[in-house]
PDB file of N, CA and C in Angstrom:
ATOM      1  N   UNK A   1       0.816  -1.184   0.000  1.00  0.00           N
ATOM      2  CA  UNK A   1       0.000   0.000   0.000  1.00  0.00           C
ATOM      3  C   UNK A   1       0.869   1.260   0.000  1.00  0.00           C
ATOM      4  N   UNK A   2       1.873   1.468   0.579  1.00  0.00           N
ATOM      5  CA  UNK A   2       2.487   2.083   0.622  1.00  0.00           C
ATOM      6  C   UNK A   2       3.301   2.739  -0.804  1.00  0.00           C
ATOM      7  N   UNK A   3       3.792   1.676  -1.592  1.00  0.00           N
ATOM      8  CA  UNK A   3       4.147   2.664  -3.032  1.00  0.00           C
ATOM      9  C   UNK A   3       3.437   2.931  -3.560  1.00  0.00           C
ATOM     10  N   UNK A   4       2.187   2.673  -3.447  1.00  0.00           N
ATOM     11  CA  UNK A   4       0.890   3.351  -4.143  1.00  0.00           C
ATOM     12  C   UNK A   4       0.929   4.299  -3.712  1.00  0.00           C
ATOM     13  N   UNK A   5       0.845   4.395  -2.370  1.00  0.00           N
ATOM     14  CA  UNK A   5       0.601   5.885  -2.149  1.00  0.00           C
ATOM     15  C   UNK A   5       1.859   6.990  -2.297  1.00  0.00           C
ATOM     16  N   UNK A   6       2.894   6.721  -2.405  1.00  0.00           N
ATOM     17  CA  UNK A   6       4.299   7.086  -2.938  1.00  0.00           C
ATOM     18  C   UNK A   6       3.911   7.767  -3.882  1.00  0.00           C
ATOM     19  N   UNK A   7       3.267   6.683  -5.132  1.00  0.00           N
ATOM     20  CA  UNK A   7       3.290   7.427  -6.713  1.00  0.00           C
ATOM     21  C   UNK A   7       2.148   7.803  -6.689  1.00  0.00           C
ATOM     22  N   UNK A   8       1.136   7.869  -6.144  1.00  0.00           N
ATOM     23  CA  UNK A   8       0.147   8.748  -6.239  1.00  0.00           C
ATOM     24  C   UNK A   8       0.458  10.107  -5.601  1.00  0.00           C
ATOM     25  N   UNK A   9       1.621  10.035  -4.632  1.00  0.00           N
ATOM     26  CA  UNK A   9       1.501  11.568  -3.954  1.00  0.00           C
ATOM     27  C   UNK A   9       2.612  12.313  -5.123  1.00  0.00           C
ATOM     28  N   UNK A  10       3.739  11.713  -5.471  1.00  0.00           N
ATOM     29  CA  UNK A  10       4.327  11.890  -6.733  1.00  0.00           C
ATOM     30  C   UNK A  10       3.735  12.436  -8.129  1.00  0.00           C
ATOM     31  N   UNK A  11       2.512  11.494  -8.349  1.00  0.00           N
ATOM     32  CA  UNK A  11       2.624  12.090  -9.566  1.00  0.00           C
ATOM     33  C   UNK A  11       1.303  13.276  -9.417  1.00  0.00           C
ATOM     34  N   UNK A  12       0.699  12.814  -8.353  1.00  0.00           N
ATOM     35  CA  UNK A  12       0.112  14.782  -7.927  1.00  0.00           C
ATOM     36  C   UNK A  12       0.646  15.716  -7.588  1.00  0.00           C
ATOM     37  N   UNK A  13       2.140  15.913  -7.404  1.00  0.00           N
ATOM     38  CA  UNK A  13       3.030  16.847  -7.385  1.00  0.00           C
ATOM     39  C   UNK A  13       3.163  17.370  -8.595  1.00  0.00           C
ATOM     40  N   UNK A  14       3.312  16.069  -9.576  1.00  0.00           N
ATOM     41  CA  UNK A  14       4.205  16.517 -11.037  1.00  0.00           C
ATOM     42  C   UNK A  14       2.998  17.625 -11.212  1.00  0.00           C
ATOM     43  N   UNK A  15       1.858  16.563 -11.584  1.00  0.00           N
ATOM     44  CA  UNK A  15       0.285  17.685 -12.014  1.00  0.00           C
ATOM     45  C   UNK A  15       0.395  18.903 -11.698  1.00  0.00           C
ATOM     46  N   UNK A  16       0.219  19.161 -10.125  1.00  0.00           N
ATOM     47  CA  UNK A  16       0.266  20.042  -9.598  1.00  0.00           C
ATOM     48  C   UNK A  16       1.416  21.547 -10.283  1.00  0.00           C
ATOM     49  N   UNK A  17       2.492  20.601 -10.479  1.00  0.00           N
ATOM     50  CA  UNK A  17       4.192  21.789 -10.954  1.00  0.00           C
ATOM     51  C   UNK A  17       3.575  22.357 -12.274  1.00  0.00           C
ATOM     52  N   UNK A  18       3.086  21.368 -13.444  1.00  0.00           N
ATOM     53  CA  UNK A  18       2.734  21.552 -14.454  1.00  0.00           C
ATOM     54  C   UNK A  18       1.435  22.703 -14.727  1.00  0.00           C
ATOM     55  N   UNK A  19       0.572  22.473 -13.691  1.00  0.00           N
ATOM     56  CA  UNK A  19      -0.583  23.250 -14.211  1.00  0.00           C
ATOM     57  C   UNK A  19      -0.041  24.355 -13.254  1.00  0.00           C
ATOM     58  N   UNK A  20       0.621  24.707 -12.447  1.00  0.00           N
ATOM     59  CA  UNK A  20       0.309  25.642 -11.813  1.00  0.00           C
ATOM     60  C   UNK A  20       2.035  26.661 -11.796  1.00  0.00           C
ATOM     61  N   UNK A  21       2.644  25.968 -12.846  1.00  0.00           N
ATOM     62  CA  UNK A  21       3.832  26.880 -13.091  1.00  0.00           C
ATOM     63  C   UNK A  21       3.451  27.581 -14.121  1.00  0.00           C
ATOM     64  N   UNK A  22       4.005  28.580 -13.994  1.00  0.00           N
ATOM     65  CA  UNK A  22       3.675  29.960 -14.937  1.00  0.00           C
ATOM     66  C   UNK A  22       4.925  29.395 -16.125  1.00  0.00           C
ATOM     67  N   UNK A  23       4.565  29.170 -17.420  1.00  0.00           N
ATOM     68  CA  UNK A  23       5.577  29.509 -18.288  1.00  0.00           C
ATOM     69  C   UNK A  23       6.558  30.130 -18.497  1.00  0.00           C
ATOM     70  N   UNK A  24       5.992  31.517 -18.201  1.00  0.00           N
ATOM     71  CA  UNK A  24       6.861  32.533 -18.750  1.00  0.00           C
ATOM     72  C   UNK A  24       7.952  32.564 -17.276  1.00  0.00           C
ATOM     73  N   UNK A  25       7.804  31.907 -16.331  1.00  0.00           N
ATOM     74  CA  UNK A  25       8.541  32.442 -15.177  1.00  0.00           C
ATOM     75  C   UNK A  25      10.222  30.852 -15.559  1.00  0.00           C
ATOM     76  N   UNK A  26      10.000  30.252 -16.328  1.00  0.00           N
ATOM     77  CA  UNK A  26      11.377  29.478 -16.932  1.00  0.00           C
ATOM     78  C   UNK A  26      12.247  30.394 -17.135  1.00  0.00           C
ATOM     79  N   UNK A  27      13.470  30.593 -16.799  1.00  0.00           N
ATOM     80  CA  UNK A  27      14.519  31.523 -17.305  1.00  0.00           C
ATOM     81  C   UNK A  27      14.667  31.247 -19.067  1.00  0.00           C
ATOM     82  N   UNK A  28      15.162  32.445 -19.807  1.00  0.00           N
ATOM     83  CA  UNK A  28      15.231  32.013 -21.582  1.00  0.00           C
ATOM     84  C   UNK A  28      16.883  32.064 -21.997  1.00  0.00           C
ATOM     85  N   UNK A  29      17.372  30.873 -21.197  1.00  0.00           N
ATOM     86  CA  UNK A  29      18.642  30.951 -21.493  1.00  0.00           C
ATOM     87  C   UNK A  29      18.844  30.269 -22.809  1.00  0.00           C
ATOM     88  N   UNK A  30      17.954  29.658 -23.075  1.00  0.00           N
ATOM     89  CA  UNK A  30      18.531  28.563 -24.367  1.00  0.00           C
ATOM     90  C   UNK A  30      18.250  29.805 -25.193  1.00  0.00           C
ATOM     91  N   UNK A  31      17.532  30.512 -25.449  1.00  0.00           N
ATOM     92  CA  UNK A  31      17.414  31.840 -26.389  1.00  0.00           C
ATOM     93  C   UNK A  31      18.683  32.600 -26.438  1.00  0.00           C
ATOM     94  N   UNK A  32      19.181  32.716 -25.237  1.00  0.00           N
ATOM     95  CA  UNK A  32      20.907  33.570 -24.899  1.00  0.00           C
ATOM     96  C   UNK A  32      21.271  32.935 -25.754  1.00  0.00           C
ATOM     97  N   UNK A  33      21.551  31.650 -25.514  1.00  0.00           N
ATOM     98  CA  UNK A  33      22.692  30.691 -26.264  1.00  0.00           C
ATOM     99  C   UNK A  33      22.488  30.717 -27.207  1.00  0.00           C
ATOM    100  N   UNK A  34      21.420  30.611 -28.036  1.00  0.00           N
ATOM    101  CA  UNK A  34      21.253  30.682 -29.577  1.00  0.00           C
ATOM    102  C   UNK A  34      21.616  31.592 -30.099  1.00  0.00           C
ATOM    103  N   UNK A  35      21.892  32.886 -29.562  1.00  0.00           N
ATOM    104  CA  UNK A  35      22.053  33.917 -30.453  1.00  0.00           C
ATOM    105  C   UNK A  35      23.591  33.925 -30.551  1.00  0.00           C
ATOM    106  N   UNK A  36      24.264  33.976 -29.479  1.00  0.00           N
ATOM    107  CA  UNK A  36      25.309  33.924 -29.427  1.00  0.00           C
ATOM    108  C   UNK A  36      26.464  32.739 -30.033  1.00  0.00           C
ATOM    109  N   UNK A  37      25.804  32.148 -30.708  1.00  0.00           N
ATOM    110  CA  UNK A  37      26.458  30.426 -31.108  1.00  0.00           C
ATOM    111  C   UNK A  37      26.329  30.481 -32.652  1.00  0.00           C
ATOM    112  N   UNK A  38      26.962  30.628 -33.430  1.00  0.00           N
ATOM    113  CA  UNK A  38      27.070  30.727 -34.641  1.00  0.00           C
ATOM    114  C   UNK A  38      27.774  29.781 -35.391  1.00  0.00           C
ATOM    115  N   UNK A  39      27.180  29.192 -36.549  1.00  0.00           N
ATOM    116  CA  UNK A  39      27.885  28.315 -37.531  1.00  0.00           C
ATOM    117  C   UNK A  39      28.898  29.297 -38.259  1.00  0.00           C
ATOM    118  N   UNK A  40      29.992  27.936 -37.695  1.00  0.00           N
ATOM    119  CA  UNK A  40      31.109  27.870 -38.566  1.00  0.00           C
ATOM    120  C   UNK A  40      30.939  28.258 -40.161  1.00  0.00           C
ATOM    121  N   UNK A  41      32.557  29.638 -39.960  1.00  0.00           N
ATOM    122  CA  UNK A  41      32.157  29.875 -41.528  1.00  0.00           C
ATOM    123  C   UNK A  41      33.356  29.076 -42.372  1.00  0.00           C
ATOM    124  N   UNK A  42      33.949  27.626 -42.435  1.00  0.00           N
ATOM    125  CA  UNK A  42      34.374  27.407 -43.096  1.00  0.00           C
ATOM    126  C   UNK A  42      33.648  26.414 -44.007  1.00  0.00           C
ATOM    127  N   UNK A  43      34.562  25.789 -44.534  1.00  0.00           N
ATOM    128  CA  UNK A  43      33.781  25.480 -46.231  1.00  0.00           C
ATOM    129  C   UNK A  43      32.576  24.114 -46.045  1.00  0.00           C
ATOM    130  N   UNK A  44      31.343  24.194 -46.589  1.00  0.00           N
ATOM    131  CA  UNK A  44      30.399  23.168 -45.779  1.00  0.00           C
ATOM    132  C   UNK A  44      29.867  22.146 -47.227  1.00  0.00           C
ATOM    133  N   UNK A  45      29.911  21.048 -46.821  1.00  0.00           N
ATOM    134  CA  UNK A  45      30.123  20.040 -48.186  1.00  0.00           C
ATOM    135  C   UNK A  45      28.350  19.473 -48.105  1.00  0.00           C
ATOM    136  N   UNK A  46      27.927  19.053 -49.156  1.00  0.00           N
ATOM    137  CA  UNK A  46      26.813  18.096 -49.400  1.00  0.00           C
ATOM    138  C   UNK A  46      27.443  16.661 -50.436  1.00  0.00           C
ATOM    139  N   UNK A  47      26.556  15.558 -49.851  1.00  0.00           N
ATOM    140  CA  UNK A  47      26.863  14.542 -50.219  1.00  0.00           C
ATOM    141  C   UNK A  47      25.673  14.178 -51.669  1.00  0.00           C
ATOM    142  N   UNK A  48      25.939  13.668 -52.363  1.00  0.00           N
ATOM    143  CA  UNK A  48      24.948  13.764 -53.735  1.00  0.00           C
ATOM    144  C   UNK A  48      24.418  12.144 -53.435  1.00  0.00           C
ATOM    145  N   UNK A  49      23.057  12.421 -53.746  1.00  0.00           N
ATOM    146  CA  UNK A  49      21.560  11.408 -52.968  1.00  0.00           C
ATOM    147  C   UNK A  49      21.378  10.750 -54.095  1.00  0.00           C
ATOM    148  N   UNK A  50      20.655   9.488 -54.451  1.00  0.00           N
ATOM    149  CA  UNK A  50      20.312   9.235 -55.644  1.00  0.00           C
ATOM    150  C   UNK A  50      19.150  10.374 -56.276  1.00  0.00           C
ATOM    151  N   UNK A  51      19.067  10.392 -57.504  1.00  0.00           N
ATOM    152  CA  UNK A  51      18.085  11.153 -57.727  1.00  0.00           C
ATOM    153  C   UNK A  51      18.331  12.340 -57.638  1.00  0.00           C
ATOM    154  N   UNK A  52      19.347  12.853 -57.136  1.00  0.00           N
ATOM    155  CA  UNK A  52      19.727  14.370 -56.772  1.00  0.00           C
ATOM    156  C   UNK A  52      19.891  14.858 -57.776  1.00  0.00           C
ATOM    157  N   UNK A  53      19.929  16.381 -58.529  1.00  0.00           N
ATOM    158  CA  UNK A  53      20.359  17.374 -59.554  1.00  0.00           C
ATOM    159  C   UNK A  53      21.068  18.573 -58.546  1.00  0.00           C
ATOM    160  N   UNK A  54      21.330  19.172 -59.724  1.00  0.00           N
ATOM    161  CA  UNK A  54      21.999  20.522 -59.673  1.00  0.00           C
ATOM    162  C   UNK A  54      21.210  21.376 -59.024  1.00  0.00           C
ATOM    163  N   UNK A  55      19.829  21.462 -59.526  1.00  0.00           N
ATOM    164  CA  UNK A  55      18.944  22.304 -59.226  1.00  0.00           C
ATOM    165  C   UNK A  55      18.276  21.976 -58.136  1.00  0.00           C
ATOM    166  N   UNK A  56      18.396  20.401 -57.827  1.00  0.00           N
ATOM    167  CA  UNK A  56      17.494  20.396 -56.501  1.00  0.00           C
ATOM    168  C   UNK A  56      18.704  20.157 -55.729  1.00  0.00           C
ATOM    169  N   UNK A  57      19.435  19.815 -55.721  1.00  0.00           N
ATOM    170  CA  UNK A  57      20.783  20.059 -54.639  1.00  0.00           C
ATOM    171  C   UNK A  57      20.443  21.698 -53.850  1.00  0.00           C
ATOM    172  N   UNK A  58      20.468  22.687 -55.449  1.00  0.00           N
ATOM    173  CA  UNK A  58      20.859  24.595 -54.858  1.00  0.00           C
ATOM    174  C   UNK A  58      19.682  24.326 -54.327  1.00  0.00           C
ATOM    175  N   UNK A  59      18.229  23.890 -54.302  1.00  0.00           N
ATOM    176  CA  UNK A  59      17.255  24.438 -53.961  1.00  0.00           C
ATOM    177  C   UNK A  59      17.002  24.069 -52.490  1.00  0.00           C
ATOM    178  N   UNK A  60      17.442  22.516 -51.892  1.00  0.00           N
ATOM    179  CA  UNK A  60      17.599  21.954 -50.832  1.00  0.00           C
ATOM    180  C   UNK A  60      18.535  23.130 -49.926  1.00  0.00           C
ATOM    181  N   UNK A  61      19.715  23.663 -50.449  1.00  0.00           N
ATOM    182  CA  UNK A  61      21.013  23.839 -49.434  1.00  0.00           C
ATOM    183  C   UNK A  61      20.688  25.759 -49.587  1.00  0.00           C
ATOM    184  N   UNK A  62      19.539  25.880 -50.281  1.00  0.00           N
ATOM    185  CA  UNK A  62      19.576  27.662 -50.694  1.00  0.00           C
ATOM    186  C   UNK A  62      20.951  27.749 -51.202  1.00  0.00           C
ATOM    187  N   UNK A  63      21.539  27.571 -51.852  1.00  0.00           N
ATOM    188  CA  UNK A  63      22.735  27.891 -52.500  1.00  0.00           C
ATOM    189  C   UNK A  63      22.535  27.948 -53.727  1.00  0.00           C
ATOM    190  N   UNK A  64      23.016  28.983 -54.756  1.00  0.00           N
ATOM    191  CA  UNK A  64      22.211  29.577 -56.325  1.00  0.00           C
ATOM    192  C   UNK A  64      23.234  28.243 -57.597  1.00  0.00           C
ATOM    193  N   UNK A  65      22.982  28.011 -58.137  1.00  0.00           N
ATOM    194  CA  UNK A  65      23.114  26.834 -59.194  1.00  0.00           C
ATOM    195  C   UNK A  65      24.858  27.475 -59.430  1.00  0.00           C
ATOM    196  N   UNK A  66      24.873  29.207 -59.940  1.00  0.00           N
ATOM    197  CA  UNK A  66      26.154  29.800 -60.589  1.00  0.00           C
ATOM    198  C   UNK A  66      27.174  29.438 -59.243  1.00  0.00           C
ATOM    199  N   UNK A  67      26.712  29.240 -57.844  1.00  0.00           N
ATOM    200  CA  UNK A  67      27.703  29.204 -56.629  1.00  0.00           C
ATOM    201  C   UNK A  67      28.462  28.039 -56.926  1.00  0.00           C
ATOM    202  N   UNK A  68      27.579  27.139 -56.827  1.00  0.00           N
ATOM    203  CA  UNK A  68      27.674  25.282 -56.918  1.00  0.00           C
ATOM    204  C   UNK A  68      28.456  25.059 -58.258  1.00  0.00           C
ATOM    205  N   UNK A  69      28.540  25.693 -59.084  1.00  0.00           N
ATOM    206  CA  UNK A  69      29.219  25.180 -60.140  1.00  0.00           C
ATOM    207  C   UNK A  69      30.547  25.909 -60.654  1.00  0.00           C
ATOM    208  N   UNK A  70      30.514  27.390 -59.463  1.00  0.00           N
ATOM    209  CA  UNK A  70      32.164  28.178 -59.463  1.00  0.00           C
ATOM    210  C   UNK A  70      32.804  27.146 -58.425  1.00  0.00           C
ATOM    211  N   UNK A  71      31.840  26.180 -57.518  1.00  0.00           N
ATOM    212  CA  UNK A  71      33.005  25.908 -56.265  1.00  0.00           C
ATOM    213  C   UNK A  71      33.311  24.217 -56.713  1.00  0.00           C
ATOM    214  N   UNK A  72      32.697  24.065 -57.596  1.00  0.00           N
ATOM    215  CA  UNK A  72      32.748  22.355 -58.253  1.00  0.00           C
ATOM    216  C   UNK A  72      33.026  22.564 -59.735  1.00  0.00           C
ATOM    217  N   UNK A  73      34.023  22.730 -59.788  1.00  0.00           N
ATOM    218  CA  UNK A  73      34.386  22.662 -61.386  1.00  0.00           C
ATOM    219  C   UNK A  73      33.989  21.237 -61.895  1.00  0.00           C
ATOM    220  N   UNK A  74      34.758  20.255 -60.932  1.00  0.00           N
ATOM    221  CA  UNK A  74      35.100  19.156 -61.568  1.00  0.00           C
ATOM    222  C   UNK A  74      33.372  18.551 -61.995  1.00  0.00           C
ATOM    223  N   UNK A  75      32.489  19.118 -61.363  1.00  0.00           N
ATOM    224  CA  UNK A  75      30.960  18.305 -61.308  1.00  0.00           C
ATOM    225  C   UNK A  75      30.715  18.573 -62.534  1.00  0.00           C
ATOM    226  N   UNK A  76      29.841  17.813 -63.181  1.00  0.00           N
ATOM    227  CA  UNK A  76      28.903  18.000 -64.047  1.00  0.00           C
ATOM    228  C   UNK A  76      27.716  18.078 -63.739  1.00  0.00           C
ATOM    229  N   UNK A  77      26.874  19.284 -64.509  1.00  0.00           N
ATOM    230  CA  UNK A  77      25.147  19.359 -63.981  1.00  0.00           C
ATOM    231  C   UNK A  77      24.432  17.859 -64.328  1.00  0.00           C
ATOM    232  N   UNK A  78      25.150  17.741 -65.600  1.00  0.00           N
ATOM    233  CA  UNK A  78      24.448  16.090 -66.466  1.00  0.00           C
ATOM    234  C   UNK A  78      24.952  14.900 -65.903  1.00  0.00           C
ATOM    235  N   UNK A  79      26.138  15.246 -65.171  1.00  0.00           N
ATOM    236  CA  UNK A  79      26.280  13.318 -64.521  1.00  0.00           C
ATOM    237  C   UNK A  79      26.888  13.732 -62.884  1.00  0.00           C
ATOM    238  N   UNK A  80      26.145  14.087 -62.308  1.00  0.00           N
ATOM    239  CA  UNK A  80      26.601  13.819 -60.686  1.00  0.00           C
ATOM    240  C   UNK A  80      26.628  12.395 -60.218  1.00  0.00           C
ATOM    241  N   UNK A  81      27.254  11.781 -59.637  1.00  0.00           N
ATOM    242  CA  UNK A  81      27.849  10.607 -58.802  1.00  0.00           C
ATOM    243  C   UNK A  81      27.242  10.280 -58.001  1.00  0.00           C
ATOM    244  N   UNK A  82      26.450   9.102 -57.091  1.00  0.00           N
ATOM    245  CA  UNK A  82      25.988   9.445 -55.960  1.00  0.00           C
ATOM    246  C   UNK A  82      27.017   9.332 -54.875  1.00  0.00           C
ATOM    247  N   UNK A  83      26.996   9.595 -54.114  1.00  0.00           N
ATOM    248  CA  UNK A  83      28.296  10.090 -52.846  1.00  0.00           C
ATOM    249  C   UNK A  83      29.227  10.917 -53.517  1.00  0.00           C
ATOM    250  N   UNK A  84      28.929  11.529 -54.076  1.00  0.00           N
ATOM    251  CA  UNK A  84      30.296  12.640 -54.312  1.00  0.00           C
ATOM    252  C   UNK A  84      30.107  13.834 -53.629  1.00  0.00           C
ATOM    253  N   UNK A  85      31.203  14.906 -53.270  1.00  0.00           N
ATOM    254  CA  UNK A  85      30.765  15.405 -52.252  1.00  0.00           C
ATOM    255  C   UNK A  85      31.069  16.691 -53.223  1.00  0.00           C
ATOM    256  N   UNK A  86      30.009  17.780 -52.790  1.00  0.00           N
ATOM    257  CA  UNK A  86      30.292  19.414 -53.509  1.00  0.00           C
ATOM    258  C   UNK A  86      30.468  20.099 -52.498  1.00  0.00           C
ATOM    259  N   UNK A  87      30.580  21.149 -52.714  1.00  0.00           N
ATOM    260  CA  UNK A  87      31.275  21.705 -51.845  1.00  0.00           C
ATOM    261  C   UNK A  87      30.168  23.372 -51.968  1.00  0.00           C
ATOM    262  N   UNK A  88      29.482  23.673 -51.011  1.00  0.00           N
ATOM    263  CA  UNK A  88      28.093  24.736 -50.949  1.00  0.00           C
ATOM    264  C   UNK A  88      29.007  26.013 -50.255  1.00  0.00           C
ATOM    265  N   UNK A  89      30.327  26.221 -49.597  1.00  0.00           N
ATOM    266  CA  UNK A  89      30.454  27.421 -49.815  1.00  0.00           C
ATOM    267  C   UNK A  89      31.795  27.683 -49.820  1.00  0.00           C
TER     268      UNK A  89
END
């Protein structure tokens, strides 16, 4: 009888924390941190999917078709590889 009444007084606590904590009173540190945490600006690669193109590669990574094909000479728009890696900036 006794862990019953354990997890019943337990999980009317949790209830209790949940409905009766104010949201807004959580500190917004993960918001601090986000702003302050920035991706790396060195060079960031995509791996080529079956089925992948030129155009749906730029359109997936927002990167413009003329970028993808100054930083990949060696690619071709007409025969990409699958696993080959380009290189988006």
């Amino acid at each position: 009888m006794a862990p019953a009444a354990f997890l019943a007084a337990v999980t009317l606590a949790v209830v209790c924390v949940r409905v009766f904590w104010p949201p807004h009173a959580a500190p917004k540190v993960e918001h601090a941190q986000r702003q302050h945490a920035k991706a790396p600006q060195g060079p960031r690669f995509y791996r080529v999917h079956p089925g992948d193109t030129l155009a749906r590669i730029a359109a997936r990574t927002k990167t413009p078709i003329a970028r993808l094909q100054r930083l990949n000479p060696h690619a071709q728009p007409t025969a990409l590889f699958i696993g080959e890696r380009l290189r988006l900036r």
